[in-house]
N, C-alpha and C. Protein backbone atom coordinates (compact mmCIF):
# COMPACT_ATOMS: atom_id res chain seq x y z
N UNK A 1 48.46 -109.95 95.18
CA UNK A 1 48.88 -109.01 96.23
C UNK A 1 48.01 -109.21 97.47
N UNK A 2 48.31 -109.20 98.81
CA UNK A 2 47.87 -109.04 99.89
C UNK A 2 47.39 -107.64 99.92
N UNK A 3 46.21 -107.01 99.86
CA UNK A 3 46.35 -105.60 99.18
C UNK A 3 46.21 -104.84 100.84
N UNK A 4 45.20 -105.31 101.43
CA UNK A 4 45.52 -104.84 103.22
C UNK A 4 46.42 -104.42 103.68
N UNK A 5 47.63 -105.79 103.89
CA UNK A 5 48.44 -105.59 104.19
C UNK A 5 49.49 -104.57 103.41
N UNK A 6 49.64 -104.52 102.38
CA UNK A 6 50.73 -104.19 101.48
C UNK A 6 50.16 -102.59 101.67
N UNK A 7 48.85 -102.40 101.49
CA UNK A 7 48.86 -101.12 101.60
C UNK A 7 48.85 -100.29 102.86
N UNK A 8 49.09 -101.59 103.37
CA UNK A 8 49.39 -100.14 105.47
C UNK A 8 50.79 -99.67 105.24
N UNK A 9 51.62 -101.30 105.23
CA UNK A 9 53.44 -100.90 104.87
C UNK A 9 53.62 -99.87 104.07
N UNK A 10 53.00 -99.64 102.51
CA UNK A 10 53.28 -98.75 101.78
C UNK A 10 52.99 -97.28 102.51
N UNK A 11 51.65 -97.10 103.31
CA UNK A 11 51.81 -95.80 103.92
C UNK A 11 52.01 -95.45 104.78
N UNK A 12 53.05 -96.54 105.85
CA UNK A 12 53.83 -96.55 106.46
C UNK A 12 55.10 -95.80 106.05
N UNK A 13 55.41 -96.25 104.87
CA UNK A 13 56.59 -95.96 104.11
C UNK A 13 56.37 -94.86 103.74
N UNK A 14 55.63 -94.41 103.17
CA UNK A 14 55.10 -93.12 102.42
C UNK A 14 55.67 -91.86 103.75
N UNK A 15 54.71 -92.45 104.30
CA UNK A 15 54.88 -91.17 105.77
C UNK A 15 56.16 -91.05 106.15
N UNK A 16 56.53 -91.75 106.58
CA UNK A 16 58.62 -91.49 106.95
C UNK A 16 59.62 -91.34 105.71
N UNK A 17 58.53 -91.20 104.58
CA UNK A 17 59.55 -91.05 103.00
C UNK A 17 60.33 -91.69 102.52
N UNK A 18 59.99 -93.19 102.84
CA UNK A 18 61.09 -94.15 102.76
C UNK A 18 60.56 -94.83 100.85
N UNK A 19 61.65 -94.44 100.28
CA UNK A 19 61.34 -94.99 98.52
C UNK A 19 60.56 -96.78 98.51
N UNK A 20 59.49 -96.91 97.81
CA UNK A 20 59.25 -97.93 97.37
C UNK A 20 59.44 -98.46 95.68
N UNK A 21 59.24 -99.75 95.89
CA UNK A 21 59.34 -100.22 94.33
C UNK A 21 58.34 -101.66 94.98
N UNK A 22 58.10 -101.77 93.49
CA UNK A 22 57.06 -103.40 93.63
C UNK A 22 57.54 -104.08 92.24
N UNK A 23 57.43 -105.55 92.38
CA UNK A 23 57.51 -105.76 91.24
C UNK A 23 56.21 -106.91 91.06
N UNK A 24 55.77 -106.51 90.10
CA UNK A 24 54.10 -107.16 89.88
C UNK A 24 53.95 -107.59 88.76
N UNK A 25 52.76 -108.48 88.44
CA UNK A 25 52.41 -108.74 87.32
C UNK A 25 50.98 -107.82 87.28
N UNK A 26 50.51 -107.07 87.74
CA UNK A 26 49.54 -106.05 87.82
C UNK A 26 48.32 -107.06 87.47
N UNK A 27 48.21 -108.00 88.12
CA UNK A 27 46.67 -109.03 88.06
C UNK A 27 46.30 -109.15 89.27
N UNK A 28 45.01 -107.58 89.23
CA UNK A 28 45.07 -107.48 90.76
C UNK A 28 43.53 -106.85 89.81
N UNK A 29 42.71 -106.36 91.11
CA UNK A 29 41.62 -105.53 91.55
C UNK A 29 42.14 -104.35 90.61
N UNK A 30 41.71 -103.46 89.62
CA UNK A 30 42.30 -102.35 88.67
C UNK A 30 41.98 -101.35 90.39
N UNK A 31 40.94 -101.16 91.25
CA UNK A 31 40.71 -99.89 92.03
C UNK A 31 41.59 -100.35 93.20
N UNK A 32 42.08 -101.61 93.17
CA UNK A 32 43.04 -101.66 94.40
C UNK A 32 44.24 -101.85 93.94
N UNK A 33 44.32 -102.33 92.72
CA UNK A 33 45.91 -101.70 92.22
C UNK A 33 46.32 -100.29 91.86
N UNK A 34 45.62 -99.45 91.66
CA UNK A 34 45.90 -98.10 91.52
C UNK A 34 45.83 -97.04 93.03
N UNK A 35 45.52 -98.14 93.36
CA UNK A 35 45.16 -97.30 95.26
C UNK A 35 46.89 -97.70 95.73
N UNK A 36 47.48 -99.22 95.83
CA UNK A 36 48.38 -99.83 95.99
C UNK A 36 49.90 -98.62 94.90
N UNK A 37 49.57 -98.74 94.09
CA UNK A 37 50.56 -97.63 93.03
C UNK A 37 50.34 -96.27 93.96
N UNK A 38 49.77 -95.69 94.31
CA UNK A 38 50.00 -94.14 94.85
C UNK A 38 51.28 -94.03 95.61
N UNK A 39 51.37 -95.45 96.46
CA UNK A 39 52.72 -95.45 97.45
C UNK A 39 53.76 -96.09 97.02
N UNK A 40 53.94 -96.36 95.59
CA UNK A 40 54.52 -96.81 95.16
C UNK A 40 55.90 -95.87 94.17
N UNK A 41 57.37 -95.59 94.07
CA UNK A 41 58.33 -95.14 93.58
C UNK A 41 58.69 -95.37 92.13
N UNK A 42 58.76 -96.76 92.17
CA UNK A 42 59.72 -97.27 91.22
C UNK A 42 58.74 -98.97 90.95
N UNK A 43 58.67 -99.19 89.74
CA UNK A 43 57.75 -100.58 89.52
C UNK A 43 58.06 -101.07 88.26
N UNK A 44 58.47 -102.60 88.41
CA UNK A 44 58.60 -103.42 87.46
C UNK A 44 57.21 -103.86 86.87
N UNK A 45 56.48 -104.30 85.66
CA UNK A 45 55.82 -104.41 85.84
C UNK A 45 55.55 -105.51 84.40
N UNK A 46 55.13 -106.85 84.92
CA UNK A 46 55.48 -107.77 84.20
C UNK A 46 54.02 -107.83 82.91
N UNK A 47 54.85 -107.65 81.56
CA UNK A 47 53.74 -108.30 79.94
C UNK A 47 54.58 -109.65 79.62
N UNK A 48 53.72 -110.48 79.76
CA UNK A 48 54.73 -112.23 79.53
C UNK A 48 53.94 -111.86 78.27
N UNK A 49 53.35 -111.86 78.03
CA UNK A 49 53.46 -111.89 76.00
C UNK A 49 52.14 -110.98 75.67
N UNK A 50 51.74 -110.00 74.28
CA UNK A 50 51.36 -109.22 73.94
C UNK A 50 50.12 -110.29 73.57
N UNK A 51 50.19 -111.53 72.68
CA UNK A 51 49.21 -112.38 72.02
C UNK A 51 48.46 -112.46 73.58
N UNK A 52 47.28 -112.49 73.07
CA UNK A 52 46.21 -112.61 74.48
C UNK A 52 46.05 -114.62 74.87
N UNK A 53 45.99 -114.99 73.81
CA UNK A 53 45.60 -116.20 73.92
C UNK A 53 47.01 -117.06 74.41
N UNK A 54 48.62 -116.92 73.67
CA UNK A 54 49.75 -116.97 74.29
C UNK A 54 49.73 -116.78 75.57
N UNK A 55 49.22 -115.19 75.96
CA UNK A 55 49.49 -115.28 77.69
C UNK A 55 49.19 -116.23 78.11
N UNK A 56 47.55 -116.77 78.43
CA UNK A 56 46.73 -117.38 78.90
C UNK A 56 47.39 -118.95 78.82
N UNK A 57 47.96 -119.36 77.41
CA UNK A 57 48.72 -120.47 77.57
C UNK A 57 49.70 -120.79 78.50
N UNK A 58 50.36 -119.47 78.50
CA UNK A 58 52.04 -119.09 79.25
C UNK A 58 51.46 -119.21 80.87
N UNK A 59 50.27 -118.03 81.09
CA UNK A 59 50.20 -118.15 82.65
C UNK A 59 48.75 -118.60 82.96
N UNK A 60 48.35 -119.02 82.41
CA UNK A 60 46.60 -119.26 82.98
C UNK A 60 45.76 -118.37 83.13
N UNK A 61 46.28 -117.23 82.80
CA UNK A 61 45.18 -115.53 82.53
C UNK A 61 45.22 -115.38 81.35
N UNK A 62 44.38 -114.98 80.79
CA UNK A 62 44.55 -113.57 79.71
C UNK A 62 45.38 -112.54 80.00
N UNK A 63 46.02 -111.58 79.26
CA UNK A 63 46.15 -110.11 79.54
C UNK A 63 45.45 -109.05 79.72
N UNK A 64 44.43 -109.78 79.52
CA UNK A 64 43.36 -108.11 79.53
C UNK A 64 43.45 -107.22 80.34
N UNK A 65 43.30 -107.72 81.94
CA UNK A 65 43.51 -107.05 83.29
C UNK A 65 44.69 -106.24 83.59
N UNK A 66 46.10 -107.51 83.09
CA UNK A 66 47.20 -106.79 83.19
C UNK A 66 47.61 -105.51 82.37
N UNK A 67 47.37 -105.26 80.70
CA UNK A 67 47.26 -104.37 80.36
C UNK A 67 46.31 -103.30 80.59
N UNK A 68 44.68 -103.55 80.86
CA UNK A 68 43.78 -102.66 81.39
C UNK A 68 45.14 -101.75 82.43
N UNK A 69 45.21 -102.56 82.97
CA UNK A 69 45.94 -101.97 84.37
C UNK A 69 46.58 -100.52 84.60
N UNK A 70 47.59 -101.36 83.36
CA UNK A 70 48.80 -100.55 83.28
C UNK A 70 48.05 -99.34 82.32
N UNK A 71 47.25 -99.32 81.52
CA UNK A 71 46.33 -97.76 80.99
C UNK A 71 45.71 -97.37 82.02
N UNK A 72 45.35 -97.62 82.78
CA UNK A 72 44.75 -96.99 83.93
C UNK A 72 45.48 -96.35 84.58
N UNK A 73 47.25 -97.05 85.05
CA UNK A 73 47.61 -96.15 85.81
C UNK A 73 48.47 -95.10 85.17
N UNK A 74 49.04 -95.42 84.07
CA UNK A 74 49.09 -93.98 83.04
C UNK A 74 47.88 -93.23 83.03
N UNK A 75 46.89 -93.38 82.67
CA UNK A 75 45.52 -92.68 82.47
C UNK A 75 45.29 -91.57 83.99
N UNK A 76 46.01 -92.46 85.20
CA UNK A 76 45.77 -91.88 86.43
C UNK A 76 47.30 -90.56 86.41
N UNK A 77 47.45 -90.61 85.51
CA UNK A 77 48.81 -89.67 85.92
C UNK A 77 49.62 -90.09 86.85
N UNK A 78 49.99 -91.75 87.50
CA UNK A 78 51.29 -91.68 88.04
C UNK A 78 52.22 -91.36 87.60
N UNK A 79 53.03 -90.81 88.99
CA UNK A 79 54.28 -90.34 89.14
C UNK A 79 55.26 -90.79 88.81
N UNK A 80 55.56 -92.08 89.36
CA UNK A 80 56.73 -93.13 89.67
C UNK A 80 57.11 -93.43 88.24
N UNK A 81 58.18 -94.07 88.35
CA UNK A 81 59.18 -94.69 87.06
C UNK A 81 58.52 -96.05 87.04
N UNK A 82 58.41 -96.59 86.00
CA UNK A 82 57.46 -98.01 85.41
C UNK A 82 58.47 -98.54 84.19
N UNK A 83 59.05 -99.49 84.16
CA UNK A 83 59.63 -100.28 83.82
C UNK A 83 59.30 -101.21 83.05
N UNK A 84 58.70 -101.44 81.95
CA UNK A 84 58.08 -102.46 81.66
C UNK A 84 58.92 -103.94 81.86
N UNK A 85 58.44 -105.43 82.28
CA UNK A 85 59.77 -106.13 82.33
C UNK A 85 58.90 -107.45 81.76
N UNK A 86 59.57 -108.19 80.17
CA UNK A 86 59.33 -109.43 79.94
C UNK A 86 60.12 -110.66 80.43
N UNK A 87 60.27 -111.91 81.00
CA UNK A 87 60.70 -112.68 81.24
C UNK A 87 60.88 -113.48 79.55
N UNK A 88 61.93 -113.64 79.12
CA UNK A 88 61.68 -113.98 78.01
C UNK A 88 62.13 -115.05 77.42
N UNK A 89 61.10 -116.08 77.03
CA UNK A 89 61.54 -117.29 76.69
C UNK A 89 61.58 -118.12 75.49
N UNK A 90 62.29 -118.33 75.12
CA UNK A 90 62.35 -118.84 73.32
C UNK A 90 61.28 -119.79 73.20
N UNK A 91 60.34 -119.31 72.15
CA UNK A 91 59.33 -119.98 71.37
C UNK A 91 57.87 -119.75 72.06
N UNK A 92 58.41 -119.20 73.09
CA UNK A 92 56.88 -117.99 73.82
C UNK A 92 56.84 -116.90 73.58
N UNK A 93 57.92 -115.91 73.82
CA UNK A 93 57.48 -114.69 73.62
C UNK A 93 58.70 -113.85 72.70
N UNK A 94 59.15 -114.40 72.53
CA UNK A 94 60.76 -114.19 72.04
C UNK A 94 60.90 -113.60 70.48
N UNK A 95 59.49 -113.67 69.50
CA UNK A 95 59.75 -113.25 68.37
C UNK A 95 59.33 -111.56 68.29
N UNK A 96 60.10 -111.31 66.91
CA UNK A 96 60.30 -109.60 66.14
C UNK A 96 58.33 -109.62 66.93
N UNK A 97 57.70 -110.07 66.20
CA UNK A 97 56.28 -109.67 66.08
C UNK A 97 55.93 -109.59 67.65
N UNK A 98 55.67 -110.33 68.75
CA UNK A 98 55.73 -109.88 69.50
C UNK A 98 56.15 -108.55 70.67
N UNK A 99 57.41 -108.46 70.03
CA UNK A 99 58.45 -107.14 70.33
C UNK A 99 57.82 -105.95 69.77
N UNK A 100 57.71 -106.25 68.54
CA UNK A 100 56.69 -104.35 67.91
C UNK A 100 55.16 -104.49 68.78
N UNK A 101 54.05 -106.05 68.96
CA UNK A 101 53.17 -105.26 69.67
C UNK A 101 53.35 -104.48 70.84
N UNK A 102 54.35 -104.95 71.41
CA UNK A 102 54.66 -104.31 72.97
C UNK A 102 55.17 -102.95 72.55
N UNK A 103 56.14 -102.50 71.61
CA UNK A 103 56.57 -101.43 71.39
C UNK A 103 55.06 -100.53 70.91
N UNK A 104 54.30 -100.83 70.21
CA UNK A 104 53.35 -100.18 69.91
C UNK A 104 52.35 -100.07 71.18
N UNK A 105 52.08 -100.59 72.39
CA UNK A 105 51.06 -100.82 73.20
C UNK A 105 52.38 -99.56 74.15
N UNK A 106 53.33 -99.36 74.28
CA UNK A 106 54.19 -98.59 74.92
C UNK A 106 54.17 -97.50 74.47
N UNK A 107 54.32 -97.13 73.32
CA UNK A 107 54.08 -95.73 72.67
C UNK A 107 52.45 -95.38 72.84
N UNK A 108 51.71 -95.81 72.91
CA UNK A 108 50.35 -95.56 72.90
C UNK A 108 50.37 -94.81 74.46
N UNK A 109 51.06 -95.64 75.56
CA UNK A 109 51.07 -95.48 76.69
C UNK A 109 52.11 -94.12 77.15
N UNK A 110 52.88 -94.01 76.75
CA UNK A 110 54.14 -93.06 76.79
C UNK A 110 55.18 -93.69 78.37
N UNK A 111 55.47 -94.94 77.78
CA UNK A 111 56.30 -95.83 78.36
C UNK A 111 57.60 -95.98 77.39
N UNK A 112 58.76 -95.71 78.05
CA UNK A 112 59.78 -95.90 77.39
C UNK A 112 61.08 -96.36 77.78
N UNK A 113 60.66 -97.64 78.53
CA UNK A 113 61.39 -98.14 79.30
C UNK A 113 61.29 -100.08 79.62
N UNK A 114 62.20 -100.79 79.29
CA UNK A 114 61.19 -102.62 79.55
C UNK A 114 63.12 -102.75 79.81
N UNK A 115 62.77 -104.17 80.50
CA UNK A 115 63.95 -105.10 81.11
C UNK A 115 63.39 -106.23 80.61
N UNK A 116 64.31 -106.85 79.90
CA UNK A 116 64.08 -108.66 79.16
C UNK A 116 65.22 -109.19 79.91
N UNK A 117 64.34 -110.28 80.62
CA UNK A 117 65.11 -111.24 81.60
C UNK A 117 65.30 -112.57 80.69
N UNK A 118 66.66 -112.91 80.82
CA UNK A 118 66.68 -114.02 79.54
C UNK A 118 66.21 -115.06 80.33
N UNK A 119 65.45 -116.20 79.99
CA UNK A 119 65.10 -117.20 80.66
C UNK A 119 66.28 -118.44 80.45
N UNK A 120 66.24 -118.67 81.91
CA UNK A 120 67.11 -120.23 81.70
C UNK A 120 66.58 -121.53 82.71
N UNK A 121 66.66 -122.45 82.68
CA UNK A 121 65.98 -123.56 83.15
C UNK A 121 66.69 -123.60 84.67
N UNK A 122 67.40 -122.92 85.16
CA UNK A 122 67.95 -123.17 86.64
C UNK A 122 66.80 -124.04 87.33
N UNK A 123 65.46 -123.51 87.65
CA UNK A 123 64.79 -123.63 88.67
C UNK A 123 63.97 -125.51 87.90
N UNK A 124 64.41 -125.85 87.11
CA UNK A 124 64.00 -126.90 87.15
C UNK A 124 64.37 -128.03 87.83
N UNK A 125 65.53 -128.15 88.45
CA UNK A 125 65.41 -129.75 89.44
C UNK A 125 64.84 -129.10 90.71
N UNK A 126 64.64 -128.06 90.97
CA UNK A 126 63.78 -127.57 92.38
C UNK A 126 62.28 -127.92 91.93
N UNK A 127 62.10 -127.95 90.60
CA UNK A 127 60.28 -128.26 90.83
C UNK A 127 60.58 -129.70 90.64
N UNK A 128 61.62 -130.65 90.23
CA UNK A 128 61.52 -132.39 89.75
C UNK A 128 61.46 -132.80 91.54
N UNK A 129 62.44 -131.63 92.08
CA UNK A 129 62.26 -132.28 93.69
C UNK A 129 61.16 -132.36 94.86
N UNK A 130 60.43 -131.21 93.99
CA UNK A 130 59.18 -130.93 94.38
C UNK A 130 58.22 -131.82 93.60
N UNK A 131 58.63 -132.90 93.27
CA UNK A 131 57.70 -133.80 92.20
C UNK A 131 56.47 -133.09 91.55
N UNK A 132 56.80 -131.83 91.06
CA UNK A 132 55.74 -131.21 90.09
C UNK A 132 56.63 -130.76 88.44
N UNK A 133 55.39 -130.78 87.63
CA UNK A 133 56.03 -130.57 86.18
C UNK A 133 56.50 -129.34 85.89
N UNK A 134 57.76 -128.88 85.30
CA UNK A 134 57.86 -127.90 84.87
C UNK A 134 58.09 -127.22 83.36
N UNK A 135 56.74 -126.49 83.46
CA UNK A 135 56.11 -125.85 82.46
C UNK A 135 56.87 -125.70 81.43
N UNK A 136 58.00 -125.24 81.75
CA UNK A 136 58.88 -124.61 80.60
C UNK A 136 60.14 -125.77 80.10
N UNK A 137 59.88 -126.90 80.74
CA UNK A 137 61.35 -127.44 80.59
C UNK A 137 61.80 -128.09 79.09
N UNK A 138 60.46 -127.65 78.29
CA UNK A 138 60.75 -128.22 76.75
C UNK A 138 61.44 -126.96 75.77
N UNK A 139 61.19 -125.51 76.83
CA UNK A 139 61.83 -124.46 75.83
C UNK A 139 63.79 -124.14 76.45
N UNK A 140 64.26 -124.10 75.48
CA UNK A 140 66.03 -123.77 75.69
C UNK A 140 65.87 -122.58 76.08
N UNK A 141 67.50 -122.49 76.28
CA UNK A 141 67.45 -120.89 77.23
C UNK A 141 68.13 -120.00 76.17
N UNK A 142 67.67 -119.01 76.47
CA UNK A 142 68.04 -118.15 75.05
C UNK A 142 68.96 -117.68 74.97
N UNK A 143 69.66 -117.26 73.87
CA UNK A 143 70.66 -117.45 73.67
C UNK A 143 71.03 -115.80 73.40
N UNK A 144 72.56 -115.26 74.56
CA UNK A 144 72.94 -113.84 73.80
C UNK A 144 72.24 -113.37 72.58
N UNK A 145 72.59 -113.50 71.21
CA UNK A 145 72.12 -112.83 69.99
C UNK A 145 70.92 -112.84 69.89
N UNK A 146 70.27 -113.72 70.37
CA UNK A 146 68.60 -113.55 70.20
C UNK A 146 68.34 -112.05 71.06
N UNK A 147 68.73 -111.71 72.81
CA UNK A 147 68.52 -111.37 72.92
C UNK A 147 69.38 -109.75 72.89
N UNK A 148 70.09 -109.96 71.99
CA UNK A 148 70.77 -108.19 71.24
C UNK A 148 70.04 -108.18 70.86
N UNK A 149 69.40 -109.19 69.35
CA UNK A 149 68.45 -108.32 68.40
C UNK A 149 67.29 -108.23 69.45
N UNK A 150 66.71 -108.72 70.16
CA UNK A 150 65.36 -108.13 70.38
C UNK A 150 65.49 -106.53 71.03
N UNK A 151 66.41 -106.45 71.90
CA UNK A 151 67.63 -105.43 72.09
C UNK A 151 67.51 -104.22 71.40
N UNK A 152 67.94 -104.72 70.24
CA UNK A 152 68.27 -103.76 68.98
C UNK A 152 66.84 -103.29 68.30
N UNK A 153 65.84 -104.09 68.77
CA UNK A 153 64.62 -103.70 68.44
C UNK A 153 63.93 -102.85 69.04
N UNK A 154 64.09 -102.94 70.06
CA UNK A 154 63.55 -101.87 71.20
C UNK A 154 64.10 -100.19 70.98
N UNK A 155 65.44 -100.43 71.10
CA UNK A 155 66.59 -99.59 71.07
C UNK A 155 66.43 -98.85 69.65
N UNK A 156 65.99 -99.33 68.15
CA UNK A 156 65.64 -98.44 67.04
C UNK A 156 64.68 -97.69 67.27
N UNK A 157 63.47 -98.38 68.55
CA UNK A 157 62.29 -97.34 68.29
C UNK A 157 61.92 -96.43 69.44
N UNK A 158 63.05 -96.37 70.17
CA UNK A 158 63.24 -95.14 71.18
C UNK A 158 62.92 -95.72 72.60
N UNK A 159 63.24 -97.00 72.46
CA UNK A 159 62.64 -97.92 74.17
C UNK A 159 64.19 -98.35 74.55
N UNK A 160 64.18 -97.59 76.09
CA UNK A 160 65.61 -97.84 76.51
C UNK A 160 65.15 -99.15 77.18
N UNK A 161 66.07 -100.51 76.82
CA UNK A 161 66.11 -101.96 76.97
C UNK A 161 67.50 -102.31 77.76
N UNK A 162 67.01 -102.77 78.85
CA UNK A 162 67.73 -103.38 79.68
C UNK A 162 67.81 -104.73 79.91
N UNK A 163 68.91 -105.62 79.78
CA UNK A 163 69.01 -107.16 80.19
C UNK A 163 69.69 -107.59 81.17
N UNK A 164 68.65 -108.09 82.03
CA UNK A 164 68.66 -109.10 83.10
C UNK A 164 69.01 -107.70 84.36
N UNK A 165 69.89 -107.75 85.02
CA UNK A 165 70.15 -106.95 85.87
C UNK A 165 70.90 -105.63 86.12
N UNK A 166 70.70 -105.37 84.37
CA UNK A 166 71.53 -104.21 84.20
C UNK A 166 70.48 -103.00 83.84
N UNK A 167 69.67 -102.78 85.35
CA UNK A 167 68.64 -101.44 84.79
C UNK A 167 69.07 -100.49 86.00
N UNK A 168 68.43 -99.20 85.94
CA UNK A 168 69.24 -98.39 86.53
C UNK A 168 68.14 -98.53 88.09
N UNK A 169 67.46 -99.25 88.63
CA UNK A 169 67.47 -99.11 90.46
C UNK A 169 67.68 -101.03 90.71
């Protein structure tokens, strides 16, 4: 995040009451991401995988920060609607076991809400043209039924689950 900048616009916005949303991976400063959330409405807010060491494979962080985060800003009593949202890609983050830690790290939180974006390889001849490797181009794109049941997993334990662009803002 540009946190300067982002946070004048936001109380820019704030003051004339104009609704915000962000969508983040919350790997930021924890006292300047919770300063950044005050002006914030509505927030996506990205767990690429629950396994700590997985993340770090997946994005080059750990999770620690990103989950710290997100207890902090529950812990802070925000307001706004929080969304949890996985990008989800077969043979990264895509299994049952993964799905209950997040369901369990959500109930702890009193979050009851995630969007699973099915992953598909579109953006790969934009990085071959960009003569750089892309990361993901050895995993397939997942497939409908994989993502009902994970779906159906969410959905038994009281987490309203949304796919791809069907969430309510």
């Amino acid at each position: 995040m540009h946190y300067e900048f982002l946070l004048e616009v936001l109380k820019k916005c704030h003051k004339l009451q104009i609704h915000t949303a962000i969508e983040t991976e919350a790997y930021a400063k924890q006292e300047e991401f919770l300063e950044i959330m005050k002006y914030i409405n509505f927030a996506f807010i990205d767990v690429k995988n629950m396994d700590r060491e997985k993340h770090k494979e997946g994005t080059g962080v750990y999770n620690d920060l990103v989950l710290s985060n997100i207890r902090a800003l529950v812990k802070a009593g925000w307001k706004g609607r929080l969304i949890l949202r996985q990008p989800t890609i077969a043979g990264y983050n895509d299994s049952v076991e993964n799905a209950h830690k997040l369901i369990e790290f959500m109930n702890e939180n009193g979050l009851y809400e995630i969007n699973l974006l099915k992953f598909h390889r579109l953006g790969l001849t934009k990085w071959e043209q960009l003569g750089k490797e892309y990361e993901y181009s050895n995993h397939g794109d997942m497939t409908e039924e994989k993502m009902e049941l994970l779906q159906g997993i969410y959905l038994d334990n009281n987490i309203a689950c949304y796919i791809g662009d069907d969430t309510p803002f």
